[in-house]
N, C-alpha and C. Protein backbone atom coordinates (compact mmCIF):
# COMPACT_ATOMS: atom_id res chain seq x y z
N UNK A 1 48.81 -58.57 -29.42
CA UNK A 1 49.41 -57.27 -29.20
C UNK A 1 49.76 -56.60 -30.52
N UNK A 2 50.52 -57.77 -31.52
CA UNK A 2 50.66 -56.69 -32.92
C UNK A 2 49.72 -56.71 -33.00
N UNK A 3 48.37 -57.30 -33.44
CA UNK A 3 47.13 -56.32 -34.07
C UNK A 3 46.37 -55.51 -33.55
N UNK A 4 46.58 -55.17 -31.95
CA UNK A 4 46.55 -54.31 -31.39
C UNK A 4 46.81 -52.85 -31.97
N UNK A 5 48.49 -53.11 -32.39
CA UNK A 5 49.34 -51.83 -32.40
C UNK A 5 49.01 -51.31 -33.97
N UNK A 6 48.75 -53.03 -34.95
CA UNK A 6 48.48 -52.37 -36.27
C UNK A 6 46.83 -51.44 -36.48
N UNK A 7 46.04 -51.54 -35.44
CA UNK A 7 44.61 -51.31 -35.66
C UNK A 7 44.82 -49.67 -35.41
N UNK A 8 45.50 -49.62 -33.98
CA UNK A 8 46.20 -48.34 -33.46
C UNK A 8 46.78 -47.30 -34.51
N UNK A 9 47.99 -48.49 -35.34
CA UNK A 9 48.47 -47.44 -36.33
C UNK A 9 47.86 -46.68 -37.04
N UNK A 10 46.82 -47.83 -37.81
CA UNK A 10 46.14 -47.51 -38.84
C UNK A 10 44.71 -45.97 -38.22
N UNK A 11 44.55 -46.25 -37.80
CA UNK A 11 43.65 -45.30 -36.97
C UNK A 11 44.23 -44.09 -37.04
N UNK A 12 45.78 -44.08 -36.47
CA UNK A 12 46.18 -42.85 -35.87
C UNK A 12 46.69 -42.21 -37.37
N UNK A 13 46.66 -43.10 -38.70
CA UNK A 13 47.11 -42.49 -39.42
C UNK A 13 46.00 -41.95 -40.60
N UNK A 14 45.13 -42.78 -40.41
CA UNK A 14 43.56 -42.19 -41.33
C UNK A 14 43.09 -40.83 -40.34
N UNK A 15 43.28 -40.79 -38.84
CA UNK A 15 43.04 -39.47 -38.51
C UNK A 15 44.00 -38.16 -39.04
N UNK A 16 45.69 -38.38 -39.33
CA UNK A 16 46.37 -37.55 -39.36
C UNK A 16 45.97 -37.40 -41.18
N UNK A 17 45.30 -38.36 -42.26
CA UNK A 17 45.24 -37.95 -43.55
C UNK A 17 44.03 -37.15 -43.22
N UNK A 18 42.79 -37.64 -42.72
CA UNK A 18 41.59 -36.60 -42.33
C UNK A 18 41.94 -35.12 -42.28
N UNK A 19 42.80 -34.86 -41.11
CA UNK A 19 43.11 -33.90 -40.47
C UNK A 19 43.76 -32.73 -42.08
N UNK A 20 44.63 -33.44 -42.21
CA UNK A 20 45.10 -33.40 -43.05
C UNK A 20 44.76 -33.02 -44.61
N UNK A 21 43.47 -33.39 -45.12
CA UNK A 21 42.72 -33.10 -45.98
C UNK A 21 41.80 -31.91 -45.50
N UNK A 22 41.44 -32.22 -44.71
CA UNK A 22 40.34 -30.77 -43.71
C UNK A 22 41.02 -29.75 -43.86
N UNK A 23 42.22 -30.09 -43.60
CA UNK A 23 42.75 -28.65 -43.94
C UNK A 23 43.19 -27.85 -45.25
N UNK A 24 43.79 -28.89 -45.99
CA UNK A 24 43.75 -28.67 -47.28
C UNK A 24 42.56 -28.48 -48.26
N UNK A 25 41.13 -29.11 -47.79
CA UNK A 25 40.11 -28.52 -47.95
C UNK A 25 39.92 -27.18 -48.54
N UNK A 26 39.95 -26.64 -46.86
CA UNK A 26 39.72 -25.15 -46.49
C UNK A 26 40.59 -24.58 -47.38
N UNK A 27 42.37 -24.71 -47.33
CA UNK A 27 42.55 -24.26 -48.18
C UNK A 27 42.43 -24.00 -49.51
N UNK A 28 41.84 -24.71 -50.28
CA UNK A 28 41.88 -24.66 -51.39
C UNK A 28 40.36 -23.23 -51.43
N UNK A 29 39.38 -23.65 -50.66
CA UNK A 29 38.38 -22.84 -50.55
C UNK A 29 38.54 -21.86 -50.29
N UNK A 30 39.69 -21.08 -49.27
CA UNK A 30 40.28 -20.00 -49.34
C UNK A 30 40.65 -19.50 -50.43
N UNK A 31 41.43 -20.11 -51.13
CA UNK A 31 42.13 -19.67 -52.35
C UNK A 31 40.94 -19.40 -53.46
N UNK A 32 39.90 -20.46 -53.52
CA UNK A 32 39.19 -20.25 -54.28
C UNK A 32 37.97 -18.41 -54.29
N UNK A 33 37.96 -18.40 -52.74
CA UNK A 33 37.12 -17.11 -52.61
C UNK A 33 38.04 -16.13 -52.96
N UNK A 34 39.46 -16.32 -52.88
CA UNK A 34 40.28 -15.08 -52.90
C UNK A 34 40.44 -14.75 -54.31
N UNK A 35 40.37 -15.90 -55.25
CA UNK A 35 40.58 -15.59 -56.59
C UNK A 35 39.21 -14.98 -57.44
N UNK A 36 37.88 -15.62 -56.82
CA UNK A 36 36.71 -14.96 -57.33
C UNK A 36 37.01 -13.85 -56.67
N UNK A 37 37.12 -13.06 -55.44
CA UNK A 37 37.03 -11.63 -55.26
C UNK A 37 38.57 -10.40 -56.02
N UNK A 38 39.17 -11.59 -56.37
CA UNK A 38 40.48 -10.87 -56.86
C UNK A 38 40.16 -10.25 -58.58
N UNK A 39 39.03 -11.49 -58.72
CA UNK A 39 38.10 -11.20 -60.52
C UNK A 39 37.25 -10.11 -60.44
N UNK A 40 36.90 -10.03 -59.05
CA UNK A 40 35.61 -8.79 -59.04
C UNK A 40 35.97 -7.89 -59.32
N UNK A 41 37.49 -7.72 -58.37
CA UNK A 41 38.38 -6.50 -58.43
C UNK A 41 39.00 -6.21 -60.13
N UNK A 42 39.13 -6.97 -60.58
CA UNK A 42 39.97 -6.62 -62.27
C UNK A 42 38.88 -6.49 -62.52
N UNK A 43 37.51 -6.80 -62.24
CA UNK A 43 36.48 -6.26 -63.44
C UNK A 43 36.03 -4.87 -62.97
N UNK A 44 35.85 -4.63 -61.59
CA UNK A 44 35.81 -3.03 -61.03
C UNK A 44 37.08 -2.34 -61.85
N UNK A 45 37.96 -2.78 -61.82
CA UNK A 45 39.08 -1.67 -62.05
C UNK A 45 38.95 -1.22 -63.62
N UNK A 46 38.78 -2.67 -64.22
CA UNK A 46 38.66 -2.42 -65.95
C UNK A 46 37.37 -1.07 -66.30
N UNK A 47 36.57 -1.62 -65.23
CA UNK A 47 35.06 -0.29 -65.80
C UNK A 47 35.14 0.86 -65.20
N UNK A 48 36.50 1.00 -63.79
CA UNK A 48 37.08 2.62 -63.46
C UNK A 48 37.64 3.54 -64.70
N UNK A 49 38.61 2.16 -65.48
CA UNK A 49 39.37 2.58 -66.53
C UNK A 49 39.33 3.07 -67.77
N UNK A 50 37.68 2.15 -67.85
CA UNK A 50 37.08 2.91 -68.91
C UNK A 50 35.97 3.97 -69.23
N UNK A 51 35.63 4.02 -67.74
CA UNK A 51 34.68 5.06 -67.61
C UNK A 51 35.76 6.70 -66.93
N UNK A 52 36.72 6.20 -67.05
CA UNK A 52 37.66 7.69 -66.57
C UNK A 52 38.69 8.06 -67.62
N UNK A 53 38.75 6.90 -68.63
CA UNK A 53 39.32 7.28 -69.94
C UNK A 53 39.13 8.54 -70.66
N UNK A 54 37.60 9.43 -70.55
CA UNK A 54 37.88 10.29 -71.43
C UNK A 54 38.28 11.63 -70.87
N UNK A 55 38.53 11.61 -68.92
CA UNK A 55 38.91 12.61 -68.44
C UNK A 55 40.06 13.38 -68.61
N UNK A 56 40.96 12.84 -69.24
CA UNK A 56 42.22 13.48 -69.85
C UNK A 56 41.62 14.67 -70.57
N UNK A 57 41.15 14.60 -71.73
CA UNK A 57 40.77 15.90 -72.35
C UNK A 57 40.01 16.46 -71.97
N UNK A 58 38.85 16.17 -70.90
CA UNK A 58 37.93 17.22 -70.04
C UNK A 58 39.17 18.11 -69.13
N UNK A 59 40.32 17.31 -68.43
CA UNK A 59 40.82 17.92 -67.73
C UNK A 59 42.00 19.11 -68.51
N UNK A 60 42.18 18.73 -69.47
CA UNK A 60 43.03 19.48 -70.32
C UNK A 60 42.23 20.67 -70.60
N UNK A 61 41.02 20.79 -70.76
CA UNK A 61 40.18 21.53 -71.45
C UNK A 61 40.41 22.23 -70.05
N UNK A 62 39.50 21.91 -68.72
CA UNK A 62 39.62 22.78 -67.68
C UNK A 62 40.87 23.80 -67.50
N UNK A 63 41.51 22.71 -67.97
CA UNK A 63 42.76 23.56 -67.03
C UNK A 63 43.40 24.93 -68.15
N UNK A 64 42.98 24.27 -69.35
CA UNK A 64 43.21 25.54 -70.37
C UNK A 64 42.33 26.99 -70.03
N UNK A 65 40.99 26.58 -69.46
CA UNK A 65 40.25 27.53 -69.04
C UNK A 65 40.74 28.59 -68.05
N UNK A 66 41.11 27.46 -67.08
CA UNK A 66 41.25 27.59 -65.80
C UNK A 66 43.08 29.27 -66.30
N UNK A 67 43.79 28.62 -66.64
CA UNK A 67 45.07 29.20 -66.97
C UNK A 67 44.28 30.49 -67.86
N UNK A 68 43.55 30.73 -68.95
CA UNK A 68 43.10 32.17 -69.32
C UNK A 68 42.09 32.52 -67.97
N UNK A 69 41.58 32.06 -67.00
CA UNK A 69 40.92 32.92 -65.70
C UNK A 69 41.93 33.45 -64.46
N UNK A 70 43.43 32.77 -64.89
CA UNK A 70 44.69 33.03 -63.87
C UNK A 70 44.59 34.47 -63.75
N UNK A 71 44.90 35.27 -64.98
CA UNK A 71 45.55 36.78 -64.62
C UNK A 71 44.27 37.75 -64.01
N UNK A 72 42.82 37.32 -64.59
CA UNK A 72 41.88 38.22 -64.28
C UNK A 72 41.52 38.19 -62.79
N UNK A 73 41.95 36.51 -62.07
CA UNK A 73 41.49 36.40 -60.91
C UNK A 73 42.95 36.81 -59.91
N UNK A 74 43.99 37.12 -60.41
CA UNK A 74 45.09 37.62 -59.56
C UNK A 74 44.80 39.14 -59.61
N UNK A 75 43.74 40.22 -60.59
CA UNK A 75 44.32 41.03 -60.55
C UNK A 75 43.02 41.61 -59.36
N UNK A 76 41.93 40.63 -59.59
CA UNK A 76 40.68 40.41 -58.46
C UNK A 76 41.21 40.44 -56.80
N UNK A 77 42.09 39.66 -56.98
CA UNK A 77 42.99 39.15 -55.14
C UNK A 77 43.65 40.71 -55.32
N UNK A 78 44.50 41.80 -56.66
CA UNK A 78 45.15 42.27 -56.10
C UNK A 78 44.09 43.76 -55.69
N UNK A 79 43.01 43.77 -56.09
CA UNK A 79 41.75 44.61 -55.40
C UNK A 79 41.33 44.21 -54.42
N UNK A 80 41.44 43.40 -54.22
CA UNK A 80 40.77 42.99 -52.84
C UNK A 80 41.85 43.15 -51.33
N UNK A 81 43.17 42.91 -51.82
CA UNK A 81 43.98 43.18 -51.01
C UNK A 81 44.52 44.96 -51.18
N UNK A 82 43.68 45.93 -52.00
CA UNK A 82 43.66 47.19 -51.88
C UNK A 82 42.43 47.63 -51.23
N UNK A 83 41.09 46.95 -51.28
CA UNK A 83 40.27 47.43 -50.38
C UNK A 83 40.33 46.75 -48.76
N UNK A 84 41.44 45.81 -48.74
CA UNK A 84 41.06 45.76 -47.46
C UNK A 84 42.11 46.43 -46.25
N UNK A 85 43.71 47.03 -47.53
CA UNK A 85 44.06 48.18 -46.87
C UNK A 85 43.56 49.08 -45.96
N UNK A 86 42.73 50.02 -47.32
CA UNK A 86 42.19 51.04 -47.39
C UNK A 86 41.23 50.57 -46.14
N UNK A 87 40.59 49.48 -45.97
CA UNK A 87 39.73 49.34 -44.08
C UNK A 87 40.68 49.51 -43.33
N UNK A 88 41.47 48.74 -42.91
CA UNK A 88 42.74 48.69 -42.01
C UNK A 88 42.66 50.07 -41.98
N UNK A 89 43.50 50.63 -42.73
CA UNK A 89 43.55 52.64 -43.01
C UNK A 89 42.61 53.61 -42.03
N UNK A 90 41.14 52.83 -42.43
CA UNK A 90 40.39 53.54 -42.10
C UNK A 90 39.92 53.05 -40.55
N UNK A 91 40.15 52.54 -40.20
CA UNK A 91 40.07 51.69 -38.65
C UNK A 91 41.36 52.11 -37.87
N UNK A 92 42.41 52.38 -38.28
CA UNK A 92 43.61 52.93 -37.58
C UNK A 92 43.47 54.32 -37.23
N UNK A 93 42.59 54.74 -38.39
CA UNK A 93 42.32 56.54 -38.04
C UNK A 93 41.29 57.17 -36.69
N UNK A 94 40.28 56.09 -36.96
CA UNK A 94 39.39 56.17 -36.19
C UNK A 94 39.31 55.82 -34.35
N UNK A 95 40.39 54.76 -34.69
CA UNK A 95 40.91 54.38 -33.16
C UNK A 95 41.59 55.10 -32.54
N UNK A 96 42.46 56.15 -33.39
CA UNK A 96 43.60 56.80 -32.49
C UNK A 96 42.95 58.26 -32.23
């Protein structure tokens, strides 16, 4: 009967290290895919960083542009909101 129970033990406890390793396995293999795709990502981000590095002064430049086209294109909106009076005007006359 004890070598019964010791054959038993031993069994039930090489299944629970099995089990046990299987899983720790996987984990480690998890960890391992997560850290190669976590490298992909720092190397994507490093070649965002350096391929968008020189947009600062393109965008500075735009926007310097952009700020001398401000007053000519407000004074554009403020013609445009005089000719479309002057329709209104002329559509109110005609209706009544």
């Amino acid at each position: 009967m004890i070598g019964f129970l010791t054959v038993l033990t031993v069994v039930v406890v090489l299944l629970i290290v099995v089990l046990v390793a299987y899983h720790l396995i996987g984990i480690y293999i998890a960890l391992k895919r997560g850290a190669d795709h976590l490298e992909t990502l720092a190397g994507g981000l490093a070649k965002v960083r350096d391929d968008t590095g020189s947009l600062n002064a393109k965008v500075d430049t735009i926007n310097g542009g952009l700020s001398a086209l401000a007053p000519d294109l407000l004074k554009a909106n403020e013609n445009l909101a005089a000719i479309v009076n002057v329709a209104k005007q002329g559509q109110a006359g005609t209706a009544g």
